[in-house]
PDB file of N, CA and C in Angstrom:
ATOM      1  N   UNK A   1      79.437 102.654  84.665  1.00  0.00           N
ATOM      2  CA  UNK A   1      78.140 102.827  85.249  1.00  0.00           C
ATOM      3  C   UNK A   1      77.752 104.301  85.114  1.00  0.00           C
ATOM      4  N   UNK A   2      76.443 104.302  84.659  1.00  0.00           N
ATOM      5  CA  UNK A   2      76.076 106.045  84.412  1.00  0.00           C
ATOM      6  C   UNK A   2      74.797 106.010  85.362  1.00  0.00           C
ATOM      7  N   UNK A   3      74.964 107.017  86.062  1.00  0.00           N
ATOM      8  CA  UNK A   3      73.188 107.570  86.459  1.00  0.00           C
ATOM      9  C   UNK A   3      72.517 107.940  85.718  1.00  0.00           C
ATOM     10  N   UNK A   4      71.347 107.203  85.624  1.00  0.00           N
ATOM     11  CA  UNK A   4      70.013 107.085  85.506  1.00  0.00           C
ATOM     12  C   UNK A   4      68.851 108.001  85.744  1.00  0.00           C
ATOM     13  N   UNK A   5      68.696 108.209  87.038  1.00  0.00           N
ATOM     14  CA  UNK A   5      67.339 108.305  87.492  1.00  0.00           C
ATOM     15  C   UNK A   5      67.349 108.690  89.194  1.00  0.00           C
ATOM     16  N   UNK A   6      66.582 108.849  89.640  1.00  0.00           N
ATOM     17  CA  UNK A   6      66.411 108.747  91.030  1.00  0.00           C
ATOM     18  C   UNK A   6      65.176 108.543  91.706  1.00  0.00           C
ATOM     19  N   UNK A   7      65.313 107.423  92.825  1.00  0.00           N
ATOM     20  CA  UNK A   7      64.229 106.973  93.670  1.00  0.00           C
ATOM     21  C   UNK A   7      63.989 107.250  95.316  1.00  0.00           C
ATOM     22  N   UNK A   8      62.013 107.571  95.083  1.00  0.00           N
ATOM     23  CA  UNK A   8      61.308 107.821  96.341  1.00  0.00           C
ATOM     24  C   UNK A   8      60.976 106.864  96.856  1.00  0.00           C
ATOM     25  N   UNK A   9      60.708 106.889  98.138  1.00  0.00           N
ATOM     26  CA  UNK A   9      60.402 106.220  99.037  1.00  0.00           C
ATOM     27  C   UNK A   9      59.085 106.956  99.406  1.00  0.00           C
ATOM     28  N   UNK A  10      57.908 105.721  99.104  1.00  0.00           N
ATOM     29  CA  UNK A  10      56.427 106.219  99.237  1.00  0.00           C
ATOM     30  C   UNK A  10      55.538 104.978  99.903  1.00  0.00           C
ATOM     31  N   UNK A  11      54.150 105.484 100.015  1.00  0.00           N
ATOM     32  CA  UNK A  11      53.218 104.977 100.593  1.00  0.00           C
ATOM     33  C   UNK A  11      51.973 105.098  99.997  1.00  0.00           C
ATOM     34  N   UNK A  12      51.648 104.084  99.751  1.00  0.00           N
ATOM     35  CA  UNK A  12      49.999 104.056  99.069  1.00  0.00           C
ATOM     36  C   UNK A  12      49.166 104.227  99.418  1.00  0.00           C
ATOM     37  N   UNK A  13      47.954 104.572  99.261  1.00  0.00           N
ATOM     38  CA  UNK A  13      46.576 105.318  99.968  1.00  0.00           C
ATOM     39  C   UNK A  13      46.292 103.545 101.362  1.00  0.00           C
ATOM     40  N   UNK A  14      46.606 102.590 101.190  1.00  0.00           N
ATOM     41  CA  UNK A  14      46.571 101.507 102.111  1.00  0.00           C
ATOM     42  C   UNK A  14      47.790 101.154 103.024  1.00  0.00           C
ATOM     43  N   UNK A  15      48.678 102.056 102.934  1.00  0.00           N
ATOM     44  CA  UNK A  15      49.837 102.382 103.662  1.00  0.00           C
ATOM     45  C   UNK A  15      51.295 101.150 103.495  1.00  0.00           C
ATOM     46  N   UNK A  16      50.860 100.734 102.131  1.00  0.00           N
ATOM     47  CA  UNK A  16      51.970  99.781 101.570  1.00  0.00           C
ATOM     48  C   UNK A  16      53.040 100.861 101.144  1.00  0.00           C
ATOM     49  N   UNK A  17      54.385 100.134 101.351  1.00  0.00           N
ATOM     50  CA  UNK A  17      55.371 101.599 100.978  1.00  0.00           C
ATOM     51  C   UNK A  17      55.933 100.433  99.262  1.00  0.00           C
ATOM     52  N   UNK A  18      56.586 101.730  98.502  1.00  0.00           N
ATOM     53  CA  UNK A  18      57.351 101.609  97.460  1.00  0.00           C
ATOM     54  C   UNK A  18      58.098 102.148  97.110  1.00  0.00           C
ATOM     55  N   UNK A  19      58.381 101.948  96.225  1.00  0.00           N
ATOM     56  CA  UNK A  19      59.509 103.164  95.679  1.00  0.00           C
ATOM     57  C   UNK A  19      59.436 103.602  93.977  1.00  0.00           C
ATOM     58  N   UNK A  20      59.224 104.762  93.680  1.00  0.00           N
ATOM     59  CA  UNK A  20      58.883 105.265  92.979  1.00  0.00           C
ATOM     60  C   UNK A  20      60.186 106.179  92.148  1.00  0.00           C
ATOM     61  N   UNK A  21      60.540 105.377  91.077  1.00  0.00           N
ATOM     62  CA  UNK A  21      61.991 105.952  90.361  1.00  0.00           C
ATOM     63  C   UNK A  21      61.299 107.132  89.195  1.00  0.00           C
ATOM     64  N   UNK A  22      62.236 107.974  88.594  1.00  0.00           N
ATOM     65  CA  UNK A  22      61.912 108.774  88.010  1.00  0.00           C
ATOM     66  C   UNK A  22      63.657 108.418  87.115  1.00  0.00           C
ATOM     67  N   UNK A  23      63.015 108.587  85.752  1.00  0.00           N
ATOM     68  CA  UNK A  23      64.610 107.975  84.748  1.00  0.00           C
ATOM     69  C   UNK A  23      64.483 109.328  84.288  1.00  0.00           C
ATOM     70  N   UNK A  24      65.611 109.814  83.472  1.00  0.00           N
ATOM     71  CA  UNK A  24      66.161 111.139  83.121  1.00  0.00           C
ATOM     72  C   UNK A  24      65.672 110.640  81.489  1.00  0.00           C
ATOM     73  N   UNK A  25      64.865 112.237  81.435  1.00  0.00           N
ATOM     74  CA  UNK A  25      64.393 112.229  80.286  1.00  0.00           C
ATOM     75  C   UNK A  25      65.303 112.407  78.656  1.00  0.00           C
ATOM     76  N   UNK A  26      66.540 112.679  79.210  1.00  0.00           N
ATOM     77  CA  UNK A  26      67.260 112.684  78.101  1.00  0.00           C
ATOM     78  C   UNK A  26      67.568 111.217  77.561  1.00  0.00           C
ATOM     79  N   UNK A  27      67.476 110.339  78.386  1.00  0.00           N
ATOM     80  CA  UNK A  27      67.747 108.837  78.525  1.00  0.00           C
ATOM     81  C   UNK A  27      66.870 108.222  77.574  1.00  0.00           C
ATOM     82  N   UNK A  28      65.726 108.762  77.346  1.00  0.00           N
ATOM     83  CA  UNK A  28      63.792 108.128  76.622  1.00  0.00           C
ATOM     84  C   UNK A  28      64.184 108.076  75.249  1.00  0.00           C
ATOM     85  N   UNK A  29      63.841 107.540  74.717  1.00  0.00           N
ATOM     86  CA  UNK A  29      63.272 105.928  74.716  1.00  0.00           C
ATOM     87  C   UNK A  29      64.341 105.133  75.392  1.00  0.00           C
ATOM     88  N   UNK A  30      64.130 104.570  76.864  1.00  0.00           N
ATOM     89  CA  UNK A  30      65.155 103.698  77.587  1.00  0.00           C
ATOM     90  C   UNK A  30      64.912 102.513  77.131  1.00  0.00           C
ATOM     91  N   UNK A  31      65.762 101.346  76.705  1.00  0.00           N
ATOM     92  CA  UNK A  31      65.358  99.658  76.509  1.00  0.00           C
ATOM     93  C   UNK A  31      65.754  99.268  77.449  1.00  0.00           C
ATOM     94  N   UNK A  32      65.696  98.272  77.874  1.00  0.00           N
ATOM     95  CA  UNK A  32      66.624  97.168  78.787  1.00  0.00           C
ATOM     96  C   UNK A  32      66.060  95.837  78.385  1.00  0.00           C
ATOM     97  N   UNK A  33      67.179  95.382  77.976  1.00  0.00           N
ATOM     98  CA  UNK A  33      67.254  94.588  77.584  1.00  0.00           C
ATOM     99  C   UNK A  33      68.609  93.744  78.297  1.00  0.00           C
ATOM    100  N   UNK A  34      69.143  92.155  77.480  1.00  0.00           N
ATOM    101  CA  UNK A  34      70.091  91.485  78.486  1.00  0.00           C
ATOM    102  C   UNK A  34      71.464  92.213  78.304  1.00  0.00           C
ATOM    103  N   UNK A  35      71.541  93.062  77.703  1.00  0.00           N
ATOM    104  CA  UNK A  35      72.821  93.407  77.732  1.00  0.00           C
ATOM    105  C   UNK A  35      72.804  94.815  78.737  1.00  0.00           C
ATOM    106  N   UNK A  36      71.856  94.616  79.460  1.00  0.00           N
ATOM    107  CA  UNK A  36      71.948  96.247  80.748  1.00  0.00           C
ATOM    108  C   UNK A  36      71.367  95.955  81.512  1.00  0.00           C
ATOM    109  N   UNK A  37      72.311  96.243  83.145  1.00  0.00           N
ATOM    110  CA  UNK A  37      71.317  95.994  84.221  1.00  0.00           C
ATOM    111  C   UNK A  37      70.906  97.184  85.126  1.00  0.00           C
ATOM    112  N   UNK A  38      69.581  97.729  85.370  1.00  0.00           N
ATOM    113  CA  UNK A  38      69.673  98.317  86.236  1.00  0.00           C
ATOM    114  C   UNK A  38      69.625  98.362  87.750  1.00  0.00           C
ATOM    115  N   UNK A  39      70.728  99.455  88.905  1.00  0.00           N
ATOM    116  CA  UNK A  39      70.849  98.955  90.121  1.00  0.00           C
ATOM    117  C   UNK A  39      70.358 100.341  90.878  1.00  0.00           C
ATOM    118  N   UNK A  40      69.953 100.117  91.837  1.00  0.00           N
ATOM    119  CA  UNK A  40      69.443 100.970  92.495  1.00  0.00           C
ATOM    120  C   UNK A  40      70.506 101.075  94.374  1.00  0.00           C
ATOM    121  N   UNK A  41      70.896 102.417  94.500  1.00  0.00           N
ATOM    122  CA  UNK A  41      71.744 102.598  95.642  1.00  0.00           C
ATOM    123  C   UNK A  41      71.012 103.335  96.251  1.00  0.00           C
ATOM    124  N   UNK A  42      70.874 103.125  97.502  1.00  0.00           N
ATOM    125  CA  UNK A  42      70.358 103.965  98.180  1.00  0.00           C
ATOM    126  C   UNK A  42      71.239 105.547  98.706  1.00  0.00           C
ATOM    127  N   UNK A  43      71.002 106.149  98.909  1.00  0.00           N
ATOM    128  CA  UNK A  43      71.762 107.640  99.094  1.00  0.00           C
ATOM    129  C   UNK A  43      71.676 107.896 100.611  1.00  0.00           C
ATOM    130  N   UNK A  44      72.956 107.553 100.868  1.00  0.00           N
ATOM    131  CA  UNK A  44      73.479 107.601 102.136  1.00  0.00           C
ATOM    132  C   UNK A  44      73.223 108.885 103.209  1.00  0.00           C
ATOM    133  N   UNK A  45      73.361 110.127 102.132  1.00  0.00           N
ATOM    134  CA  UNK A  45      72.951 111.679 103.203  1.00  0.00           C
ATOM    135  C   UNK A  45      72.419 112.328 101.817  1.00  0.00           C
ATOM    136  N   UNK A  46      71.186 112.118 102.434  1.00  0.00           N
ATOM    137  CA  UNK A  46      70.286 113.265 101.596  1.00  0.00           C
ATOM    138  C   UNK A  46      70.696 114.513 102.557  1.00  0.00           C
ATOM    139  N   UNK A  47      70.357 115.537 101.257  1.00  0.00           N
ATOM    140  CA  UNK A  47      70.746 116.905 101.633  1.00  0.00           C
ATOM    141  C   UNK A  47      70.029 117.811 102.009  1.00  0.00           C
ATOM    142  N   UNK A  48      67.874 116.861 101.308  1.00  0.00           N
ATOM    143  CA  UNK A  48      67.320 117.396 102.682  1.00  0.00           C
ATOM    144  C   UNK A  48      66.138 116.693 102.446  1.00  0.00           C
ATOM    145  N   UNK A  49      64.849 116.791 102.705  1.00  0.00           N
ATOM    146  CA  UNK A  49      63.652 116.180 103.145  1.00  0.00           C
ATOM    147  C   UNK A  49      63.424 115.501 101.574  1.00  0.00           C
ATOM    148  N   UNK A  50      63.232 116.131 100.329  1.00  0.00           N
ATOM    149  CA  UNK A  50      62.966 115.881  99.460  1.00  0.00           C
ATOM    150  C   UNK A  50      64.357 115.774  98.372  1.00  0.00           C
ATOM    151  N   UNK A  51      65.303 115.035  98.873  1.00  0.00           N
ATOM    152  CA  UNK A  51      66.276 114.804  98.027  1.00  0.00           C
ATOM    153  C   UNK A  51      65.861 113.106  97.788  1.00  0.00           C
ATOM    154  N   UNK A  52      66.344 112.617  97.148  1.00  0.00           N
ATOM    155  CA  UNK A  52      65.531 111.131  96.492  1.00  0.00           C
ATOM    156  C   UNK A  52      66.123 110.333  97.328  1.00  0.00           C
ATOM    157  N   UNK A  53      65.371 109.149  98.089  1.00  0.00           N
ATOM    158  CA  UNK A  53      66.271 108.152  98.827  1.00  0.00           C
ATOM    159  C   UNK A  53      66.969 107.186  98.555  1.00  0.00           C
ATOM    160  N   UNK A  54      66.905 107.062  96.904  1.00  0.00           N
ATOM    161  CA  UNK A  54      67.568 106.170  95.911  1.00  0.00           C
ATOM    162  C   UNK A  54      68.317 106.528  94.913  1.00  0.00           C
ATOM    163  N   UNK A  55      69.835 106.177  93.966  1.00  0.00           N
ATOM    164  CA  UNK A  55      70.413 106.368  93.213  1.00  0.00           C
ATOM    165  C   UNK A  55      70.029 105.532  91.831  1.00  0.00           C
ATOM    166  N   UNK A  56      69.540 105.991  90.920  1.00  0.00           N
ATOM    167  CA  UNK A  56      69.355 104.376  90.085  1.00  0.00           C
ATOM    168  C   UNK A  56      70.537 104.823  88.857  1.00  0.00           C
ATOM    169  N   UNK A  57      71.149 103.663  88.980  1.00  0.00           N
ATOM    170  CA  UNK A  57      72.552 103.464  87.815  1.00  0.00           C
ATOM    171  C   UNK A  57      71.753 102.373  86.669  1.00  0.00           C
ATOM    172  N   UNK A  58      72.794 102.792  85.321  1.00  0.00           N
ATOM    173  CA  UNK A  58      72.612 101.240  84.387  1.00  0.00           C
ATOM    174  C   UNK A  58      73.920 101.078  84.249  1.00  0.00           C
ATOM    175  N   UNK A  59      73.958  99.862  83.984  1.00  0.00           N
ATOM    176  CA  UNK A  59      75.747  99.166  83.821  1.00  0.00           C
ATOM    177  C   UNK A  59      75.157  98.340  82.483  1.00  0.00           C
ATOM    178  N   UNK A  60      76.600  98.528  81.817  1.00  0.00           N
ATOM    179  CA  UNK A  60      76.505  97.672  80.486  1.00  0.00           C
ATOM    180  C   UNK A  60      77.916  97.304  80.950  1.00  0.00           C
ATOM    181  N   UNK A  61      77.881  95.586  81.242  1.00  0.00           N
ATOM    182  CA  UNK A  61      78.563  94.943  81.745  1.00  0.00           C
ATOM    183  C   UNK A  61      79.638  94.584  80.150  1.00  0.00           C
ATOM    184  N   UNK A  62      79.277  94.197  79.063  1.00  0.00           N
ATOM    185  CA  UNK A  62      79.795  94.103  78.014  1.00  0.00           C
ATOM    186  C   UNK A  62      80.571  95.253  77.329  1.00  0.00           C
ATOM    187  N   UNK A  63      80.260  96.270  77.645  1.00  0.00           N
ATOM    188  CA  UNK A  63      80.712  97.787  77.084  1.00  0.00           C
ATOM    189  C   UNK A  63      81.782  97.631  78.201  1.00  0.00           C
ATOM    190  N   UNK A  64      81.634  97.942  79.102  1.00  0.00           N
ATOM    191  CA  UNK A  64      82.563  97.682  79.946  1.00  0.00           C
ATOM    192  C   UNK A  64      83.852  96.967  80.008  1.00  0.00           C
ATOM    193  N   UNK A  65      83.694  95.406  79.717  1.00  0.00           N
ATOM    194  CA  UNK A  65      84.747  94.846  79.442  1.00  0.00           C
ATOM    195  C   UNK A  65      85.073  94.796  77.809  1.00  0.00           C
ATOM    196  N   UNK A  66      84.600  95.643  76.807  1.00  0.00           N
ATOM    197  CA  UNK A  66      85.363  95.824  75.919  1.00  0.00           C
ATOM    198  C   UNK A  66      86.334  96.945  76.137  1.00  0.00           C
ATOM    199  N   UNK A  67      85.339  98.114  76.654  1.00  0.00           N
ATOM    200  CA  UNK A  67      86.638  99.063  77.271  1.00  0.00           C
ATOM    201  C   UNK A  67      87.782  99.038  78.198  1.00  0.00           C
ATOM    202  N   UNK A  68      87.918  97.653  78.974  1.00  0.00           N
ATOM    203  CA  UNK A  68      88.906  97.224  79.264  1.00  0.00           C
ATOM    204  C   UNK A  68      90.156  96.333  78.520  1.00  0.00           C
ATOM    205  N   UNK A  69      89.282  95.891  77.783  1.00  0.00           N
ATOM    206  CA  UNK A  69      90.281  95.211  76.306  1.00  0.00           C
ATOM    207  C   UNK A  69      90.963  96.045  75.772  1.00  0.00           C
ATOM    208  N   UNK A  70      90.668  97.463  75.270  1.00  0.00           N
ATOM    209  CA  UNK A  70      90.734  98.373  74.972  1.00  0.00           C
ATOM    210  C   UNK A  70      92.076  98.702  75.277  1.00  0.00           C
ATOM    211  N   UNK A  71      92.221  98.874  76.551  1.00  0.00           N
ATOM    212  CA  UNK A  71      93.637  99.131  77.313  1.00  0.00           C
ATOM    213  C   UNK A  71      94.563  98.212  77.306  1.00  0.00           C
ATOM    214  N   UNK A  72      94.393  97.360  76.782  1.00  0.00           N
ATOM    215  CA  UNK A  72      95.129  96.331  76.516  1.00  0.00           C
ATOM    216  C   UNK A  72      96.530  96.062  75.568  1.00  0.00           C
TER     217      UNK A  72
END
């Protein structure tokens, strides 16, 4: 699992909230497609008002268990 990105916690001019991710530009052109999922963690102790209230990871579940074959 690699980090991604990181997500706000916001409010729309009608006071609906969302959350608003920002992906790491070294990452661009991102695909997702079925072989990647992305998960979003929330961040347990922000460090201060404007630290992001979300973690966003991608997992390549297949990369993964080849690199466990690997060790094999």
């Amino acid at each position: 699992m690699t980090t991604c990105g990181a997500g706000w916690k916001k409010k729309d001019k009608n006071g609906n909230s969302y959350i608003s991710f920002s992906i790491d530009k070294a990452l661009l052109p991102f695909i997702i497609d079925d072989k990647k999922m992305l998960m979003a963690y929330p961040v347990k102790e922000k460090k201060s008002e404007n630290s992001p209230d979300f973690r966003l990871d991608v997992f390549c579940p297949e990369k993964q268990t080849q690199d466990n074959n690997d060790l094999l």
